[in-house]
N, C-alpha and C. Protein backbone atom coordinates (compact mmCIF):
# COMPACT_ATOMS: atom_id res chain seq x y z
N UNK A 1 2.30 2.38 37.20
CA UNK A 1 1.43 1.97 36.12
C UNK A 1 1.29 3.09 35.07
N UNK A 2 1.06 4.60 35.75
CA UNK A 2 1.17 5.50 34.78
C UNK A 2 2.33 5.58 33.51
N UNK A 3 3.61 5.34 33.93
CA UNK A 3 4.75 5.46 33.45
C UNK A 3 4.33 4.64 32.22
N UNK A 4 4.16 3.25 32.43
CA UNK A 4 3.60 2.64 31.39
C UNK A 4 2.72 2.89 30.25
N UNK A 5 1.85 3.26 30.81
CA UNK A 5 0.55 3.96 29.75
C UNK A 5 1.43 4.77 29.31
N UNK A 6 2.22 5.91 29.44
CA UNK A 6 2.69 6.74 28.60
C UNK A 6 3.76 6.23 27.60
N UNK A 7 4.68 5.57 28.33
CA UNK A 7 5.14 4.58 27.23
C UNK A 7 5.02 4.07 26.26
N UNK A 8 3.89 3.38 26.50
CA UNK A 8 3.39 2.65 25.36
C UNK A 8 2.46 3.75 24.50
N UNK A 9 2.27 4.70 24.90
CA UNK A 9 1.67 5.68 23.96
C UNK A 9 2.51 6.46 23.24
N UNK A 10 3.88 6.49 23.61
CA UNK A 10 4.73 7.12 22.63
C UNK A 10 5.42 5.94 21.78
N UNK A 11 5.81 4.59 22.34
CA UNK A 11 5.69 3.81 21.45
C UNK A 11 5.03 3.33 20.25
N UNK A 12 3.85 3.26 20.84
CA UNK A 12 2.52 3.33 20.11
C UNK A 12 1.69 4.09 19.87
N UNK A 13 2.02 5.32 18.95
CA UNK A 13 0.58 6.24 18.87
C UNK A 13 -0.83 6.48 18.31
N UNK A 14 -1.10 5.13 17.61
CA UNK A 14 -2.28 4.65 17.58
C UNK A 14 -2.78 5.80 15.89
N UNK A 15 -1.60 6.70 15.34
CA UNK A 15 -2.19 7.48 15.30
C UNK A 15 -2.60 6.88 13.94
N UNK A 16 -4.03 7.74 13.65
CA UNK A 16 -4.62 7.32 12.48
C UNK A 16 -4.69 7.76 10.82
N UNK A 17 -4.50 6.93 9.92
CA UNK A 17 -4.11 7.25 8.35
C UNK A 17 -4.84 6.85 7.47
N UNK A 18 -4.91 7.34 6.40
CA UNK A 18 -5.78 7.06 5.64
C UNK A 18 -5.12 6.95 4.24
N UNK A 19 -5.31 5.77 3.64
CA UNK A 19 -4.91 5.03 2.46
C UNK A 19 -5.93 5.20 1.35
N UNK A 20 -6.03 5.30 0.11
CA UNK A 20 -6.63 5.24 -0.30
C UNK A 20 -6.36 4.82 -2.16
N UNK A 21 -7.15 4.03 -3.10
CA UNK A 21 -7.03 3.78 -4.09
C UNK A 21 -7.69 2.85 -4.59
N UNK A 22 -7.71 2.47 -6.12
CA UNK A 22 -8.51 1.73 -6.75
C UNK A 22 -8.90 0.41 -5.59
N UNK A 23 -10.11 -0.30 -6.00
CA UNK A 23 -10.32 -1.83 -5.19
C UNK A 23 -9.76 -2.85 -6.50
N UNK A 24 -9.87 -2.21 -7.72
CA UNK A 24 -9.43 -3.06 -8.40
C UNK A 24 -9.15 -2.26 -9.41
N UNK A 25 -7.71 -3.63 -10.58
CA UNK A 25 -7.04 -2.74 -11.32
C UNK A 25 -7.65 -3.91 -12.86
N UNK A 26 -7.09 -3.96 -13.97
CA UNK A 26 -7.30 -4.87 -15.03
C UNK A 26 -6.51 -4.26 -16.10
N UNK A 27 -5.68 -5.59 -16.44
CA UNK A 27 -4.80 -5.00 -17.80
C UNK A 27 -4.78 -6.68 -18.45
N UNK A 28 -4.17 -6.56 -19.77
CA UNK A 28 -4.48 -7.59 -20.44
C UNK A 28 -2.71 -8.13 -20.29
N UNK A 29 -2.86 -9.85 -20.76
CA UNK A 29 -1.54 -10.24 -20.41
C UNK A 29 -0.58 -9.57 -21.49
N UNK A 30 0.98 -9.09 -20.92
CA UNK A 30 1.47 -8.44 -21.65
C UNK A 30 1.67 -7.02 -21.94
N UNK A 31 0.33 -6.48 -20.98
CA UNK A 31 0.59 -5.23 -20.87
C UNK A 31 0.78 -4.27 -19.27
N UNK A 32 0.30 -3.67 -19.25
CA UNK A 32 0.71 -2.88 -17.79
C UNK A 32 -0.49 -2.51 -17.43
N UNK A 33 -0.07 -2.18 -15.85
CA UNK A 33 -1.56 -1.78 -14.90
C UNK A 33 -1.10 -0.96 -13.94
N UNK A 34 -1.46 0.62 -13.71
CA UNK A 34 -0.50 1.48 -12.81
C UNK A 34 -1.71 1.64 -11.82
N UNK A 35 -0.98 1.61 -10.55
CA UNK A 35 -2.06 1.81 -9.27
C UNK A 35 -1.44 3.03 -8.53
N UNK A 36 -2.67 3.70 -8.60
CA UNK A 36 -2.43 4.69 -7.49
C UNK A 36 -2.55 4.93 -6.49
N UNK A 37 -2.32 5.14 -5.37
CA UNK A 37 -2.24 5.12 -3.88
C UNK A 37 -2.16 6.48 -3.38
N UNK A 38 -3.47 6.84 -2.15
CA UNK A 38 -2.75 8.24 -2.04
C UNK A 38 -2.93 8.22 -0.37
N UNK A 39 -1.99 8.95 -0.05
CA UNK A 39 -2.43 8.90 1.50
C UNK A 39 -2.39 10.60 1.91
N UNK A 40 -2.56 10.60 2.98
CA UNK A 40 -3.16 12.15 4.04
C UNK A 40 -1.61 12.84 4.24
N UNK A 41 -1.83 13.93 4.14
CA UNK A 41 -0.25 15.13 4.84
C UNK A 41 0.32 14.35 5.66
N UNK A 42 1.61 14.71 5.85
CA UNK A 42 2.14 13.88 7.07
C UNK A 42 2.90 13.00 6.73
N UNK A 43 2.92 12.31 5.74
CA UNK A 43 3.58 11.05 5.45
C UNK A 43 4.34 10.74 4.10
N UNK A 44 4.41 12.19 3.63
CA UNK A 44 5.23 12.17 2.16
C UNK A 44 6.89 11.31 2.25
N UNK A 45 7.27 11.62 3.66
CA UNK A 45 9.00 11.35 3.66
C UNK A 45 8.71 9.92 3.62
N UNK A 46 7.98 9.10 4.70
CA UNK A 46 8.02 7.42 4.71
C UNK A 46 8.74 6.89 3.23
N UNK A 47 9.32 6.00 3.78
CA UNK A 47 8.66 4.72 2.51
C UNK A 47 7.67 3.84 2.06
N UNK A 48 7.27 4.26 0.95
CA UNK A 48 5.71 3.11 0.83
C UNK A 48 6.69 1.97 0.00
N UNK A 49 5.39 1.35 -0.16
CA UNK A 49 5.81 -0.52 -1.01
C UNK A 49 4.59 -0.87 -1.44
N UNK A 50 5.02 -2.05 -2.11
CA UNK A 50 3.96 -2.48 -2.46
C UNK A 50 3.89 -4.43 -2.66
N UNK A 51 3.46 -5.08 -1.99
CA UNK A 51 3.76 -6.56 -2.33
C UNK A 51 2.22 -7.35 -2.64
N UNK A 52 2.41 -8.44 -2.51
CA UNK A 52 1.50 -9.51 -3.12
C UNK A 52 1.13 -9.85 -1.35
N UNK A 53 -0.70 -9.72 -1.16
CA UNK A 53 -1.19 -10.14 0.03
C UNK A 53 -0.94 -11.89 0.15
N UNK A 54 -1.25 -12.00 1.37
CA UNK A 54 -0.95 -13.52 1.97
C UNK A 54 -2.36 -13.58 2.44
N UNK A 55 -1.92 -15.21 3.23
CA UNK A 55 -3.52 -15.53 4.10
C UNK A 55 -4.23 -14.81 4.95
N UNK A 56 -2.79 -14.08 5.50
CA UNK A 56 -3.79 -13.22 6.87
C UNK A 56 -4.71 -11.66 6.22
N UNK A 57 -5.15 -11.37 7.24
CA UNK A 57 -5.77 -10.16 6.59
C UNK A 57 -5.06 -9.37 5.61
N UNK A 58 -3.91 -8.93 6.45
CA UNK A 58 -2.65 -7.52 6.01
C UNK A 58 -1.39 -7.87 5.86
N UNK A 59 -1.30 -9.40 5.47
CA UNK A 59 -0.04 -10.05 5.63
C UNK A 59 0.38 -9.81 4.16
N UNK A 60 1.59 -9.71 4.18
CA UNK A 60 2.68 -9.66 2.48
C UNK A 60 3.54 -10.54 3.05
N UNK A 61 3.12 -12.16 3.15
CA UNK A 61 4.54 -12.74 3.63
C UNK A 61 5.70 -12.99 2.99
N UNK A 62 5.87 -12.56 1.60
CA UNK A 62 7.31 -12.35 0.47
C UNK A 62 7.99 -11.20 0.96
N UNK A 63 7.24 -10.34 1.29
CA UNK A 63 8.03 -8.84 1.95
C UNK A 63 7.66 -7.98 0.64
N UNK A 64 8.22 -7.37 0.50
CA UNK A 64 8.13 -6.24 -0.66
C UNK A 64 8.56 -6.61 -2.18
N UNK A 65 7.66 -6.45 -3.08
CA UNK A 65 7.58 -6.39 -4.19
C UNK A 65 8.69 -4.98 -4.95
N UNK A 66 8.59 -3.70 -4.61
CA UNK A 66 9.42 -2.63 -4.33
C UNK A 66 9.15 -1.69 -3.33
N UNK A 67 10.14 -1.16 -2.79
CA UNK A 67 9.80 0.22 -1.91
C UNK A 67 10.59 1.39 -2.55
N UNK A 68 9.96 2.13 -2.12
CA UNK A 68 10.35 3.51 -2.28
C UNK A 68 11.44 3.75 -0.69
N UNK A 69 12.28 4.31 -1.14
CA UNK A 69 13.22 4.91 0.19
C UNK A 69 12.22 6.27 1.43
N UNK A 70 11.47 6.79 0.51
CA UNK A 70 10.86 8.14 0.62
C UNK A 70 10.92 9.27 0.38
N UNK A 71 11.95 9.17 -0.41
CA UNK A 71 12.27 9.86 -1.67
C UNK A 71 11.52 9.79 -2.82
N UNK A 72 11.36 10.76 -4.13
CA UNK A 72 10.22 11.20 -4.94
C UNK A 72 10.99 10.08 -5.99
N UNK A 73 12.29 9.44 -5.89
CA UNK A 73 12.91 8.72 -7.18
C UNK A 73 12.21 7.75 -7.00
N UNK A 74 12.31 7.18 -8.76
CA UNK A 74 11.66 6.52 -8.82
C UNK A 74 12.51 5.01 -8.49
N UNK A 75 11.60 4.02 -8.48
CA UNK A 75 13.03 2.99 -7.89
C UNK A 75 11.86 1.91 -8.53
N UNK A 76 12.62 0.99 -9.37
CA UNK A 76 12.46 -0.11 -9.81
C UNK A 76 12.72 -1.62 -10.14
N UNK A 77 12.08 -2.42 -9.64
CA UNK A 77 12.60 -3.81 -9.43
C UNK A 77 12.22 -4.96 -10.30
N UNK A 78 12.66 -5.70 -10.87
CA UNK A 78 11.67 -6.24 -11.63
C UNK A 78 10.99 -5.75 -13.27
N UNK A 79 9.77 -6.11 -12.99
CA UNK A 79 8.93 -5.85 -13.73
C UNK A 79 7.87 -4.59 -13.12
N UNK A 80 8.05 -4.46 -12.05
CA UNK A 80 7.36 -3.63 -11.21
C UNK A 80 8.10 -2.41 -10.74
N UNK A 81 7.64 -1.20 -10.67
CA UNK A 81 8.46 0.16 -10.40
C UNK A 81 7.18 0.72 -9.60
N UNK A 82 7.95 1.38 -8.60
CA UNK A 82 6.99 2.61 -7.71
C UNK A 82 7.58 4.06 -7.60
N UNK A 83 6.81 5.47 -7.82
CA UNK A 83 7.44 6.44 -7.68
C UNK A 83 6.06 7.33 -6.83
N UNK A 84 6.91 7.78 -5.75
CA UNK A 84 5.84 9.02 -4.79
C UNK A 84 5.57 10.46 -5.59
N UNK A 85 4.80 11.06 -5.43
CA UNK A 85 4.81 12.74 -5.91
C UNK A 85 4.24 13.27 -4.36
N UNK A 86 5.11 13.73 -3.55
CA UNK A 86 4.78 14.33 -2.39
C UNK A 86 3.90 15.30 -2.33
N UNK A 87 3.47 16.48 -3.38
CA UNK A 87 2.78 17.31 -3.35
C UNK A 87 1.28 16.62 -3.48
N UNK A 88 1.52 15.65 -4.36
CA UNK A 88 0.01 15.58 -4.39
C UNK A 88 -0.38 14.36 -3.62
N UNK A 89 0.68 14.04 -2.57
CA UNK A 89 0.10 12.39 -1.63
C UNK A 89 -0.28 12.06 -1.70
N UNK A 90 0.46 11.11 -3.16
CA UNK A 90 -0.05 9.97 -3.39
C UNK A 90 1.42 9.25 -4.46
N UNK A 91 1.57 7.71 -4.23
CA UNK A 91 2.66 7.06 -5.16
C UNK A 91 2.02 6.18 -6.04
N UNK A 92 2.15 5.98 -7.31
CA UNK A 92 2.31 4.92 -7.94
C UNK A 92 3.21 3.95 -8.58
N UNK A 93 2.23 2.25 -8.60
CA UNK A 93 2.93 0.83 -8.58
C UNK A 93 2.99 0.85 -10.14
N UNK A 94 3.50 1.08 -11.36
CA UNK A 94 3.00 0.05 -12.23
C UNK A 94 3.75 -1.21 -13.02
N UNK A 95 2.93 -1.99 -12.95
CA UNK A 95 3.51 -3.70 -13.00
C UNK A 95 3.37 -3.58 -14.69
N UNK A 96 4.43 -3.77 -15.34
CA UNK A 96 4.81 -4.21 -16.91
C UNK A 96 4.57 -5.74 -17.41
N UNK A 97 4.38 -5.88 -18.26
CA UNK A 97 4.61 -7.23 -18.83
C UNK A 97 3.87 -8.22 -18.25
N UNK A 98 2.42 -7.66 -18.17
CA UNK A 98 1.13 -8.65 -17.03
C UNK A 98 1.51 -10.13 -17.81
N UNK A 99 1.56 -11.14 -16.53
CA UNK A 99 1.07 -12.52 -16.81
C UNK A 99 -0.03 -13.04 -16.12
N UNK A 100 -0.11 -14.26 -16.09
CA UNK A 100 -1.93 -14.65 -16.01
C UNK A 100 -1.70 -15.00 -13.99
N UNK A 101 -0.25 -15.26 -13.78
CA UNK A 101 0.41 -15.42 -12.49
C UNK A 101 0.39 -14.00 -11.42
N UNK A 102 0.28 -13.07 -12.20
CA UNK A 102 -0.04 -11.71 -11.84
C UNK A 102 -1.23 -11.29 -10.73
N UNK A 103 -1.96 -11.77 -11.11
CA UNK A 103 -3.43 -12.03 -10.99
C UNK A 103 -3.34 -11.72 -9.12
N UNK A 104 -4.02 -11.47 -8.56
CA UNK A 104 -4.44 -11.22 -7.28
C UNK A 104 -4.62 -10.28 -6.52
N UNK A 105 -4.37 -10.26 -5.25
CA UNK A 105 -4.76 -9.34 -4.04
C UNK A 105 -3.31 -8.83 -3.82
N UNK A 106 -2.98 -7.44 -3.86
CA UNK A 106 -1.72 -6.83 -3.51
C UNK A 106 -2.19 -5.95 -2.55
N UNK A 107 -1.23 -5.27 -1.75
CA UNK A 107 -1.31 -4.19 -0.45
C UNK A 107 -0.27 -2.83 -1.23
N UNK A 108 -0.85 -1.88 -0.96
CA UNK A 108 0.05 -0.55 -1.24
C UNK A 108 0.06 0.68 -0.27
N UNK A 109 1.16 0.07 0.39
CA UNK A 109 1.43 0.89 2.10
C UNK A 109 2.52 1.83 2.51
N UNK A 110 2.50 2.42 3.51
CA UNK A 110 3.49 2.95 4.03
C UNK A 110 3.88 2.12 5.28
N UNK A 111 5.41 2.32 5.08
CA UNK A 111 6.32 1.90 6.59
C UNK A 111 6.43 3.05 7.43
N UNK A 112 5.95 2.83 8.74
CA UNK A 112 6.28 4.10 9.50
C UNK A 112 6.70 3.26 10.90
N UNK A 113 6.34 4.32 11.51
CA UNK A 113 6.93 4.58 13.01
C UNK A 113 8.09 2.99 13.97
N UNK A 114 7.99 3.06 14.65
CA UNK A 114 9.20 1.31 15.23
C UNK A 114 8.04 0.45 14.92
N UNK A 115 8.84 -0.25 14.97
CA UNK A 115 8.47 -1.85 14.05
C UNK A 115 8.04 -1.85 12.99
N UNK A 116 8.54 -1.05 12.15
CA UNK A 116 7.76 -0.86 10.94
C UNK A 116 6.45 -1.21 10.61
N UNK A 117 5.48 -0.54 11.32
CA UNK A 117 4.41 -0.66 11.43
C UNK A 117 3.79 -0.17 9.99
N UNK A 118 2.90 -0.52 9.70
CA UNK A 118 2.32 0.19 8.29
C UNK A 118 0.89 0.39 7.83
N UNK A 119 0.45 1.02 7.36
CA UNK A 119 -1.04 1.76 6.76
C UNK A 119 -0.89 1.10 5.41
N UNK A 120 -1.82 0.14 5.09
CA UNK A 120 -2.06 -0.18 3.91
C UNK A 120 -3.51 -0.08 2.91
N UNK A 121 -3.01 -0.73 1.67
CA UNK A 121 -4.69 -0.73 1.49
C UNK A 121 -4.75 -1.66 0.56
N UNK A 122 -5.51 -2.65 0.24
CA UNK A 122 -5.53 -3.52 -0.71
C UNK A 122 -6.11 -3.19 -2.01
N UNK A 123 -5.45 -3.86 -3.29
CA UNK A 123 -6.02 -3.82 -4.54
C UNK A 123 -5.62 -5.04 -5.66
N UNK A 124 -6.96 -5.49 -5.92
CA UNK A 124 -7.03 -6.22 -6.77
C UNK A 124 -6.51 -6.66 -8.28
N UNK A 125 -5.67 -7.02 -8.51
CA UNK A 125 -5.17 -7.22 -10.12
C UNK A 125 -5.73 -8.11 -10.65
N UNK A 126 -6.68 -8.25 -12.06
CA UNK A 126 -7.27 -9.22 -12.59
C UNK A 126 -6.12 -8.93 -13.93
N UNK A 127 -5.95 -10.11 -14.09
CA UNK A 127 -5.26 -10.23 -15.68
C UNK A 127 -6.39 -10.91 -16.69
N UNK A 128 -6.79 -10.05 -17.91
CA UNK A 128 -7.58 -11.04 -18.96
C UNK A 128 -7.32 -9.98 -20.05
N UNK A 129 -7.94 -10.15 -20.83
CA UNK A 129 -7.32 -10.04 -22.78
C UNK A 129 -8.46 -8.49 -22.22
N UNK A 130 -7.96 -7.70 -23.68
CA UNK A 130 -8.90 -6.47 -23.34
C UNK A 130 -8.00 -5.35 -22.60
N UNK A 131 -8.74 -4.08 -22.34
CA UNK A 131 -7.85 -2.65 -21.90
C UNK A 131 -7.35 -2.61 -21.03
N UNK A 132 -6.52 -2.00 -20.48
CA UNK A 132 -6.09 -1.91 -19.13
C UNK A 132 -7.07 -0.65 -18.19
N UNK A 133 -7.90 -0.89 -17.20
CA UNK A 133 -8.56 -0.08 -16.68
C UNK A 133 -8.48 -0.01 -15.06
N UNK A 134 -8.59 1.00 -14.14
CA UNK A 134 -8.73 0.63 -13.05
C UNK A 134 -10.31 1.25 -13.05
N UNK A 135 -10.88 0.32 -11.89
CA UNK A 135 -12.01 0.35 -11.33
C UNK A 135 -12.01 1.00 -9.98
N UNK A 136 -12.16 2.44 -10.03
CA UNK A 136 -12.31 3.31 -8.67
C UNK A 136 -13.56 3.83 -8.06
N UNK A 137 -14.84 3.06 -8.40
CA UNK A 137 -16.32 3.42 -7.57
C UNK A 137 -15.82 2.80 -6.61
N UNK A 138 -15.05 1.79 -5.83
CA UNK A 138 -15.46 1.55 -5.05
C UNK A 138 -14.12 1.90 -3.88
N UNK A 139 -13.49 3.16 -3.31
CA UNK A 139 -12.36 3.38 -2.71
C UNK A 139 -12.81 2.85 -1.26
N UNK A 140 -11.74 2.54 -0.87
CA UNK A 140 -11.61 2.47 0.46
C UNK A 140 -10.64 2.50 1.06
N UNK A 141 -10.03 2.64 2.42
CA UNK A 141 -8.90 2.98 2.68
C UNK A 141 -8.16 3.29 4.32
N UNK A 142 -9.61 3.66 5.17
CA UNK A 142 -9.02 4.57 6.03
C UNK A 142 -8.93 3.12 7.26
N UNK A 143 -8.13 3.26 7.38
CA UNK A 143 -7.33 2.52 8.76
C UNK A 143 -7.02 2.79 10.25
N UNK A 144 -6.77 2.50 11.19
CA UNK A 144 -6.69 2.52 12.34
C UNK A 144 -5.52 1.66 12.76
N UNK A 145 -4.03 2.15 13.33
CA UNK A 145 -3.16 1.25 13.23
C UNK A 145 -2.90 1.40 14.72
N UNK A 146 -3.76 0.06 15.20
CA UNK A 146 -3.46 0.00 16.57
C UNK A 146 -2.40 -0.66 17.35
N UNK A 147 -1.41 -1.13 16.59
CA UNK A 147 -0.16 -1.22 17.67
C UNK A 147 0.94 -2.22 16.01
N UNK A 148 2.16 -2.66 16.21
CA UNK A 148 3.02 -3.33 15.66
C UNK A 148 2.12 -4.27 14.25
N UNK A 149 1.84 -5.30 15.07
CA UNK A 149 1.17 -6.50 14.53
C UNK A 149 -0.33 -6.16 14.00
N UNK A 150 -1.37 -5.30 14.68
CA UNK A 150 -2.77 -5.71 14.39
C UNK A 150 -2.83 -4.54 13.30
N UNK A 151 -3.65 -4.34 12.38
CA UNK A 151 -4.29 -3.95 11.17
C UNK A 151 -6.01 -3.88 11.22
N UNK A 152 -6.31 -2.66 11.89
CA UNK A 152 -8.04 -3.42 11.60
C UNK A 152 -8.61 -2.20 10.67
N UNK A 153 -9.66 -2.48 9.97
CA UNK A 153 -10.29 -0.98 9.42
C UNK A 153 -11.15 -0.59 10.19
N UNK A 154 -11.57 0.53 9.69
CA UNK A 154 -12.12 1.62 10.57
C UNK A 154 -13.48 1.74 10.76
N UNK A 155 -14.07 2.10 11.35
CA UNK A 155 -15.65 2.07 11.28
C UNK A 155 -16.22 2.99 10.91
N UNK A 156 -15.58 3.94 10.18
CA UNK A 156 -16.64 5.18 10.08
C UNK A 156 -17.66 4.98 8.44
């Protein structure tokens, strides 16, 4: 039974990360909205991403909007481009050419360890006429990634 527990603890190391960035972003249609994302030492090499949330809590069921390799280049898809700055851990998304379809709940995460398990964090895109601003009173971020599949936040 021991063998097991250790197993699954190097499989799974439970270990814990912290995400962090705007709860919400706002740009007018037509223009752009850059999100920043920053996470803790440790995790500059990963690849982060960034996609459009689904029904479940932490679900992106399209898959990725773009990723970064984990490399500092910048890499762009779309209308949407992401680039990391490792020194200061943290990457940013920014989406060009807002439409009113734009609009929603996105995740901006890292892929790590087997099963591409990942630390995310959600942020809001509102599209309406007017500046492009992000709204950062309200951060949140820190996570607990307890195995493949589950995603829960943290209690502290």
């Amino acid at each position: 039974m021991r063998i097991f527990l250790v197993l699954g603890w190097m499989l799974f190391p439970g270990k814990k990360a912290t995400m962090m960035g705007p709860g919400t972003v706002r740009g007018p249609p037509g223009g752009s909205v850059a999100v920043r994302c920053q996470y803790q030492t440790g995790y500059e090499e990963y690849p982060k991403f960034w996609c459009r949330a689904g029904g479940g809590t932490w679900s992106c069921p399209e898959g990725p909007l773009v990723e970064s390799s984990g490399t500092e280049a910048k890499v762009k898809r779309g209308r949407v481009s992401i680039r990391d700055n490792h020194p200061q851990h943290a990457f940013t998304v920014t989406v060009e050419n807002l439409t009113l379809a734009d609009a929603g709940t996105y995740r901006c995460g890292i892929w790590r360890g087997l099963f591409l398990r990942a630390h995310i964090h959600a942020v809001t895109v509102i599209v309406s006429p007017g500046k492009s601003r992000s709204i950062c009173g309200k951060r949140q971020g820190s996570f607990v990634d307890p195995g493949p599949d589950l995603y829960q936040p943290s209690t502290r």
